[in-house]
Protein backbone atom coordinates (compact mmCIF):
# COMPACT_ATOMS: atom_id res chain seq x y z
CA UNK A 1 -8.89 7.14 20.64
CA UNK A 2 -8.61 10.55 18.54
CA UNK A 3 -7.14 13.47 21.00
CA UNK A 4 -7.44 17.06 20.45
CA UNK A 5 -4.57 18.87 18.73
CA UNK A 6 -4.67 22.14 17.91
CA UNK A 7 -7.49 24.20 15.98
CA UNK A 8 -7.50 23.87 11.89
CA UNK A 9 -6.83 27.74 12.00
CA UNK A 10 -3.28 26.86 13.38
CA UNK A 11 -2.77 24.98 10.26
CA UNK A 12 -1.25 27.61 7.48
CA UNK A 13 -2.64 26.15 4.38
CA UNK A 14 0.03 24.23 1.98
CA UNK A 15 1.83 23.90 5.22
CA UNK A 16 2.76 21.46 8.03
CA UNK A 17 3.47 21.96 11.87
CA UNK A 18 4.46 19.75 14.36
CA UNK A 19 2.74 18.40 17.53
CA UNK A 20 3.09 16.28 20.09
CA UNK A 21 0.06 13.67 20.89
CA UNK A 22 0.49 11.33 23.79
CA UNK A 23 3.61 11.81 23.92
CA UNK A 24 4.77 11.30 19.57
CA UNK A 25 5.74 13.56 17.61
CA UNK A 26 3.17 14.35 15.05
CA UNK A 27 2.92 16.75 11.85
CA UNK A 28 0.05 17.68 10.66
CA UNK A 29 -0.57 19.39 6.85
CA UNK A 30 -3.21 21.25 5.91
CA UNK A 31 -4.00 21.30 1.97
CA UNK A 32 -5.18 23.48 -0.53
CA UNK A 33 -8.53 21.31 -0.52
CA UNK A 34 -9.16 21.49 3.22
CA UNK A 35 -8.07 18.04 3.95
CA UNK A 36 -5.73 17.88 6.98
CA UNK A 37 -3.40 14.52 6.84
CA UNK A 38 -1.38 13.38 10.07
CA UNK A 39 2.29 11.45 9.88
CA UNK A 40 4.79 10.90 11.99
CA UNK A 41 6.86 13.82 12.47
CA UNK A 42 10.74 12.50 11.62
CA UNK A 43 11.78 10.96 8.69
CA UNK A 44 13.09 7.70 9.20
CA UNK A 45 16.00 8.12 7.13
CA UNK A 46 17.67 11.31 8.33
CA UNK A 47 15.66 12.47 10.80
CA UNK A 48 14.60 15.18 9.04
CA UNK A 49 11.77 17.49 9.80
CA UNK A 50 8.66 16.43 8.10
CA UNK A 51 6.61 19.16 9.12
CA UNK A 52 9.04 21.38 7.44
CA UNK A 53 8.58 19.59 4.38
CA UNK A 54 6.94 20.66 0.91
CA UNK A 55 3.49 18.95 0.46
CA UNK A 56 0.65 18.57 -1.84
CA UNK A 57 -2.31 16.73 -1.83
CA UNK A 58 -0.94 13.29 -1.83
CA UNK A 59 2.85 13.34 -0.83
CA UNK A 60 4.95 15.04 1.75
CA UNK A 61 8.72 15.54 0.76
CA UNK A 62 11.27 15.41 2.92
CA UNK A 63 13.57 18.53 3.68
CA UNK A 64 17.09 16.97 4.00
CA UNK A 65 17.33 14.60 1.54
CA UNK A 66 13.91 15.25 -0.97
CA UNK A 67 12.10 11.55 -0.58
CA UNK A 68 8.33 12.04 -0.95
CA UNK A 69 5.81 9.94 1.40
CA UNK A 70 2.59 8.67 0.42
CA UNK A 71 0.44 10.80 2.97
CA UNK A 72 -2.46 8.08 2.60
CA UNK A 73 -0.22 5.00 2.67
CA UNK A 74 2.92 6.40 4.01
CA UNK A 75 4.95 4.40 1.56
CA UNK A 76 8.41 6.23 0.02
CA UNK A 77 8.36 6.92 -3.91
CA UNK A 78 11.33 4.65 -4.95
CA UNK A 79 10.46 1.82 -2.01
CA UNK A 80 13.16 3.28 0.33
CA UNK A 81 10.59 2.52 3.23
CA UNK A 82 7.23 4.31 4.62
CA UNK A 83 6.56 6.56 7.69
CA UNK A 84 3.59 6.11 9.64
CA UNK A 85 0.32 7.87 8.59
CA UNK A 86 -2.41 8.83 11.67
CA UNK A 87 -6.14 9.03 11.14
CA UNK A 88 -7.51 12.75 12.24
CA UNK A 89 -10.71 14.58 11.04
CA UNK A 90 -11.04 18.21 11.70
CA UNK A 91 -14.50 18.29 14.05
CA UNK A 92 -17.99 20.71 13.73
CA UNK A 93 -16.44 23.38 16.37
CA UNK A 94 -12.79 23.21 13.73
CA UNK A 95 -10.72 20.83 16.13
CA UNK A 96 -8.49 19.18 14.41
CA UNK A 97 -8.49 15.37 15.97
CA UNK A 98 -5.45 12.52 15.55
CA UNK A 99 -5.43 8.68 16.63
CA UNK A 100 -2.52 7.10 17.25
């Protein structure tokens, strides 16, 4: 079931901020092209922030120790593991929407 987040206005474009939806931490991205993309918010190596991360329109990289994520598949460049990617869709009215 997709929940309401935040608006796509809270989103700075080119960067990520972190939520919490039903109770998991989630970051959310908003790109350059519009497209908003949804992980999980820790990486699952260090811990790091992911929201604080640099993105682009396909990969998110990790603050603390520079791995980039897939932000389609969630896999790591290199095979060091993945992080889990959320569906979410930014509605008519400019809700931005994640399922868990």
């Amino acid at each position: 079931m997709s929940r309401p987040v935040c608006s796509v206005e809270d989103l700075p474009v080119g960067e990520g901020r972190a939520y919490v939806v039903d109770g998991e931490q989630v970051a959310l991205f908003r790109h350059r092209s519009g497209k908003v993309s949804a992980v999980q918010a820790a990486c699952p190596h260090a811990g790091g922030p992911l929201a604080d991360g640099q993105i682009d329109e396909t990969v998110v990289v990790c603050p603390l120790h520079l791995t980039a994520f897939d932000l389609t598949t969630g896999e790591a460049a290199g095979g060091e593991g993945s992080i889990a990617v959320h569906p979410c869709r930014v509605t008519a009215d400019g809700l931005v929407e994640v399922s868990l």
